[in-house]
N, C-alpha and C. Protein backbone atom coordinates (compact mmCIF):
# COMPACT_ATOMS: atom_id res chain seq x y z
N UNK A 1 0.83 -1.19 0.00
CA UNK A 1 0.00 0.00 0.00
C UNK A 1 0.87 1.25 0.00
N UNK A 2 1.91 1.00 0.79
CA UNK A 2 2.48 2.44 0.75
C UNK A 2 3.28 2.41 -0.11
N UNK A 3 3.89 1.82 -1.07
CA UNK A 3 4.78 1.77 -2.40
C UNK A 3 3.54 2.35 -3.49
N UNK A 4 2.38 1.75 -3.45
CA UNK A 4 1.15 2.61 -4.58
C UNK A 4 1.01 3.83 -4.05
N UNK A 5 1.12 4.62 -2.69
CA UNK A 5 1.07 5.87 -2.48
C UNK A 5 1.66 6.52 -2.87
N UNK A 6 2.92 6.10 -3.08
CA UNK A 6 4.30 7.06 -3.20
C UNK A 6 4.40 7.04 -4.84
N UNK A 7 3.65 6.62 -5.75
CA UNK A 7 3.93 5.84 -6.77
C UNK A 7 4.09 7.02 -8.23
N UNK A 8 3.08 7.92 -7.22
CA UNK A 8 2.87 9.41 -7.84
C UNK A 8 3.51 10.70 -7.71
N UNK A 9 4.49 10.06 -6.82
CA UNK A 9 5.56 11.10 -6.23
C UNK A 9 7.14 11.09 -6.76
N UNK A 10 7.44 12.29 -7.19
CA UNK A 10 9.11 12.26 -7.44
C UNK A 10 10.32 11.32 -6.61
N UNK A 11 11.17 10.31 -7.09
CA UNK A 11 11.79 9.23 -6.75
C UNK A 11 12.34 9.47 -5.21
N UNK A 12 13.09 10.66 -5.51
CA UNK A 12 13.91 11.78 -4.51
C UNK A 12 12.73 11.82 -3.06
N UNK A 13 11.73 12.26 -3.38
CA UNK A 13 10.66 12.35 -2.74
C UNK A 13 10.00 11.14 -2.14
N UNK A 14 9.45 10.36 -2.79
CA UNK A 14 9.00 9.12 -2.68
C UNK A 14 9.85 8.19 -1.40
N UNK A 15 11.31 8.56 -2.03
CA UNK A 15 12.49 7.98 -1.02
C UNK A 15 12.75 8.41 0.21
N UNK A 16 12.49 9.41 0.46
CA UNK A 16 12.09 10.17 1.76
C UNK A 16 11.60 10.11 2.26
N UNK A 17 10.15 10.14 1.63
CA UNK A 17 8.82 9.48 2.17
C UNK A 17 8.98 8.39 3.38
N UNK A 18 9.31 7.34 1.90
CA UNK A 18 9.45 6.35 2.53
C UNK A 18 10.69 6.13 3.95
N UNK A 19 11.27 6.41 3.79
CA UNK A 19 12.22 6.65 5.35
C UNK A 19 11.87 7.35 6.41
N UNK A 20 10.83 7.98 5.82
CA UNK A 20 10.19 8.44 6.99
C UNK A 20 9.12 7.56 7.32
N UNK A 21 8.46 7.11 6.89
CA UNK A 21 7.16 5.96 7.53
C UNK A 21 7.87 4.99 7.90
N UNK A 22 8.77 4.23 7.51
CA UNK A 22 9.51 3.21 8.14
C UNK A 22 10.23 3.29 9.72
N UNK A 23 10.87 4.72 9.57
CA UNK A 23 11.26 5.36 11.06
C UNK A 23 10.29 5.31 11.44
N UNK A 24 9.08 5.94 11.61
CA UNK A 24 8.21 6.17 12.30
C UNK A 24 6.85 4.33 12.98
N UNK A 25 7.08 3.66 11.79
CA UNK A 25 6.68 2.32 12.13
C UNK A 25 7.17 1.65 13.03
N UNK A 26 8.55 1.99 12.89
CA UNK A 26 9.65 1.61 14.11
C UNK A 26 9.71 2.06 15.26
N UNK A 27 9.60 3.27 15.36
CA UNK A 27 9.56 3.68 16.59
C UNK A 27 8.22 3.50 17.08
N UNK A 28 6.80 3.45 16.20
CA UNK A 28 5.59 2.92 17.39
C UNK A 28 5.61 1.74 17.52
N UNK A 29 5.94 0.85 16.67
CA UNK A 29 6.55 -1.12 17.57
C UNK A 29 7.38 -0.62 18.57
N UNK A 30 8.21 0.37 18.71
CA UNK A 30 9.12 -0.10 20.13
C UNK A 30 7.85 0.35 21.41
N UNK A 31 7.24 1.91 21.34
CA UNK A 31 6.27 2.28 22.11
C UNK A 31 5.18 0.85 22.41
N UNK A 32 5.09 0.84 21.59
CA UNK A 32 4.25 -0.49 21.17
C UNK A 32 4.56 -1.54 22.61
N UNK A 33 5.83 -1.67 22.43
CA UNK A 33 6.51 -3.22 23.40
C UNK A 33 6.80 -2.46 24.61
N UNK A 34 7.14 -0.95 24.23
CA UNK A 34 7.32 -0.67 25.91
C UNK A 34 5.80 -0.58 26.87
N UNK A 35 5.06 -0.17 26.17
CA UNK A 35 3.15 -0.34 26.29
C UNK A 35 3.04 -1.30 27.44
N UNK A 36 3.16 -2.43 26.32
CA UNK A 36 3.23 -4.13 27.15
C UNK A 36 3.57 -4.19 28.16
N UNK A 37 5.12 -3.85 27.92
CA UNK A 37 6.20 -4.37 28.92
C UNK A 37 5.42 -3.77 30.43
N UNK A 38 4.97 -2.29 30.04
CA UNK A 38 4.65 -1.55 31.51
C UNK A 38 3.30 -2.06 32.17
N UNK A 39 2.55 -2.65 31.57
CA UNK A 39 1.13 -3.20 31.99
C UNK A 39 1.56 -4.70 31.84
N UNK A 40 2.59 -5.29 32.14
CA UNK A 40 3.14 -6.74 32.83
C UNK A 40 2.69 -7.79 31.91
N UNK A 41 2.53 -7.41 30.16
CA UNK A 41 2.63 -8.32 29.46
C UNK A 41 0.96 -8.97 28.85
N UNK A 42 0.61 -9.92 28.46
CA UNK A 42 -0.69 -9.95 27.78
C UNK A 42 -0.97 -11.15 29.14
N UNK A 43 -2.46 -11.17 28.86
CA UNK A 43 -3.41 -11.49 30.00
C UNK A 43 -3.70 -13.03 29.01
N UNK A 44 -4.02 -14.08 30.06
CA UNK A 44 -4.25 -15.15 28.95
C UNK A 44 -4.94 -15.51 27.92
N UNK A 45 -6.15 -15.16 28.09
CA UNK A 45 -7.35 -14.76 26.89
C UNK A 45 -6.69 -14.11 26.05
N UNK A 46 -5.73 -13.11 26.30
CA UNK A 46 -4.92 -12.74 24.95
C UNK A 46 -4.40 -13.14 24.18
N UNK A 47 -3.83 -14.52 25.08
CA UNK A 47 -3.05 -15.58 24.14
C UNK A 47 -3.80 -16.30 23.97
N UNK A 48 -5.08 -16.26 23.01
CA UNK A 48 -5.67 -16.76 22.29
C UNK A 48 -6.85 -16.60 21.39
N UNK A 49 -6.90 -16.80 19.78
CA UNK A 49 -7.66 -16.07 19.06
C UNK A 49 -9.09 -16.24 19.29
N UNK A 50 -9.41 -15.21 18.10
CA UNK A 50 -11.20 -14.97 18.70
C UNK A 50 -11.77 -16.78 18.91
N UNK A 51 -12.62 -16.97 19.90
CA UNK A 51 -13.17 -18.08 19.95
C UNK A 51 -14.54 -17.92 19.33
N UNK A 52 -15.01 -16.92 19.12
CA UNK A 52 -16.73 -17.00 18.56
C UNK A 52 -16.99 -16.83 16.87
N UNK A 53 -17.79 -17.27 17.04
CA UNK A 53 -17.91 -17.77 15.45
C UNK A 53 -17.52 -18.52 14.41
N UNK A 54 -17.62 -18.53 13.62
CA UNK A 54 -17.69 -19.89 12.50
C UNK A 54 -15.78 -19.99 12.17
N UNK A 55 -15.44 -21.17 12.32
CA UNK A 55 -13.81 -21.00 11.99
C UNK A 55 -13.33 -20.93 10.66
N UNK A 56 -13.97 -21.09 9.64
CA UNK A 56 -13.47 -20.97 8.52
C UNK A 56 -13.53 -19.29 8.30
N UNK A 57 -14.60 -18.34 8.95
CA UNK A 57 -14.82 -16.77 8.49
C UNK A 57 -13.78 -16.64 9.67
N UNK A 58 -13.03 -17.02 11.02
CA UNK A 58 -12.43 -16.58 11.68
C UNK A 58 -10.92 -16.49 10.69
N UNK A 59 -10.85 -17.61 10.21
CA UNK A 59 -10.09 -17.97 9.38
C UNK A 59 -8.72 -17.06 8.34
N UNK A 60 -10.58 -17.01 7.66
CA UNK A 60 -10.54 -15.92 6.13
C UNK A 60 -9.76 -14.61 7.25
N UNK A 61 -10.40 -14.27 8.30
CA UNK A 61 -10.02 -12.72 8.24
C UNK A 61 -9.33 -13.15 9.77
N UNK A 62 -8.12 -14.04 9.80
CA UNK A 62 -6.60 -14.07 10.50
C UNK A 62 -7.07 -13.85 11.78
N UNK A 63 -8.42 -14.17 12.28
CA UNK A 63 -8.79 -13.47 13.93
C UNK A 63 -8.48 -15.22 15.00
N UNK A 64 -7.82 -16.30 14.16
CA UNK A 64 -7.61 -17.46 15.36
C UNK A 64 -6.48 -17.07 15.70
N UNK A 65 -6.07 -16.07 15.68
CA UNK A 65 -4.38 -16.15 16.69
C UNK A 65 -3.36 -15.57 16.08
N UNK A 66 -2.30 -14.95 16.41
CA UNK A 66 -0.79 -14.89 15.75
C UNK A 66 -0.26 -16.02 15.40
N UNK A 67 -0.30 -16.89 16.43
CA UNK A 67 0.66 -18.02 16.24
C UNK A 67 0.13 -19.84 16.23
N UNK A 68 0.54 -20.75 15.53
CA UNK A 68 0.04 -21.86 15.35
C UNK A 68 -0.35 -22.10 16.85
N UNK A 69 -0.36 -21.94 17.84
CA UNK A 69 -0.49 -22.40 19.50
C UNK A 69 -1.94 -21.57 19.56
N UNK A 70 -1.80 -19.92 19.58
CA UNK A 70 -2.62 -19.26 19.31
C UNK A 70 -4.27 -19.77 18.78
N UNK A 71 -3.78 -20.06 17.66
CA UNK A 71 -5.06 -20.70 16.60
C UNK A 71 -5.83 -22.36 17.12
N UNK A 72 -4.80 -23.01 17.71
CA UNK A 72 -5.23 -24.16 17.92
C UNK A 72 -6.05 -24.25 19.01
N UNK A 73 -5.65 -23.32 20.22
CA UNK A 73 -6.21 -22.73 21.47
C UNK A 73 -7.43 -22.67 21.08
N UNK A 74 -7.79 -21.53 19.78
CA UNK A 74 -8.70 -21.00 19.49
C UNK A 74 -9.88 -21.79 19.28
N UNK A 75 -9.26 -22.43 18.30
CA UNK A 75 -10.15 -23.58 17.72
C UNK A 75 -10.85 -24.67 18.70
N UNK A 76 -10.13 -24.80 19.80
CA UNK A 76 -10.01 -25.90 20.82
C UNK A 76 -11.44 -25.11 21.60
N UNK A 77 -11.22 -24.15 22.00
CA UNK A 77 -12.41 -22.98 23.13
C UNK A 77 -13.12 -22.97 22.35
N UNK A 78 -13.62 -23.40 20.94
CA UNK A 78 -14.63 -22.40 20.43
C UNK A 78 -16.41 -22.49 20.90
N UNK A 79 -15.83 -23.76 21.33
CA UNK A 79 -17.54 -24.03 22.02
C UNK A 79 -17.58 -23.82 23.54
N UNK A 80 -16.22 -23.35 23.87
CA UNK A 80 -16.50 -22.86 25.49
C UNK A 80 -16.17 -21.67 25.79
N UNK A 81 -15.35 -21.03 25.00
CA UNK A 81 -15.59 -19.42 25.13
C UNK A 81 -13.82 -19.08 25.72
N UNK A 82 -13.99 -18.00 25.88
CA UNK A 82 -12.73 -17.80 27.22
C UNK A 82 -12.51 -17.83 28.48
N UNK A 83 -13.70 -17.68 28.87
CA UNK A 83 -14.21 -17.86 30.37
C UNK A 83 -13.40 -18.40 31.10
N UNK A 84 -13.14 -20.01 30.65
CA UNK A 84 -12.18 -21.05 31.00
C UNK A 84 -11.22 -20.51 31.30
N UNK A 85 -10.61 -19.57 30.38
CA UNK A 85 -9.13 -19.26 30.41
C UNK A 85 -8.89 -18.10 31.36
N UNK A 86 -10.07 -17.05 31.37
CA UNK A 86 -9.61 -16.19 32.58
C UNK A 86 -9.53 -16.15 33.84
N UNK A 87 -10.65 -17.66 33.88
CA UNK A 87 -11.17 -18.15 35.48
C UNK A 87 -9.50 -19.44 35.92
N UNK A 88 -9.15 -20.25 34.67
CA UNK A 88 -8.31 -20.56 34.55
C UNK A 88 -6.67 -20.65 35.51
N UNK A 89 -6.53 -19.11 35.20
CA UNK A 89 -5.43 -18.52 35.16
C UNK A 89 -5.27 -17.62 36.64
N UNK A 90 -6.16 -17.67 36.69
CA UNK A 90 -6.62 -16.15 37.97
C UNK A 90 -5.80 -17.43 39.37
């Protein structure tokens, strides 16, 4: 997306551009992790994708998880919710 933005813009320009959204992507992932870091990290229900609804539309639109553990979690709760996992953990 942002290579078709720039696409209309002088090379010189474009190149700038772009070093500048990249800096700036970078520096909100670090805000980003310092975020986390200061509120003691993700809660367990976090570590794990949406449980409601149909898994193939969870699917299509990437909502079972970041990670293969993530998704399988997901898939695993889907008929019990998260509940499990916050009552779980506590």
């Amino acid at each position: 997306a942002m290579d078709r933005s720039l696409a209309s813009m002088p090379e010189a320009a474009a190149t700038q551009r772009r070093e500048v959204l990249e800096l700036r992507g970078k520096q909100e992932e670090q805000e980003l992790e310092q975020m986390r870091r200061a509120q003691g990290g993700t809660k367990a229900e976090e570590q794990v994708g949406r449980t409601s609804g149909d898994a193939n539309w969870r699917e299509q639109r990437g909502e079972l998880g970041a990670n293969a553990e993530a998704k399988a979690k997901a898939l695993e709760l889907s008929e019990q919710g998260l509940a499990c996992v916050s009552t779980g953990s506590s």
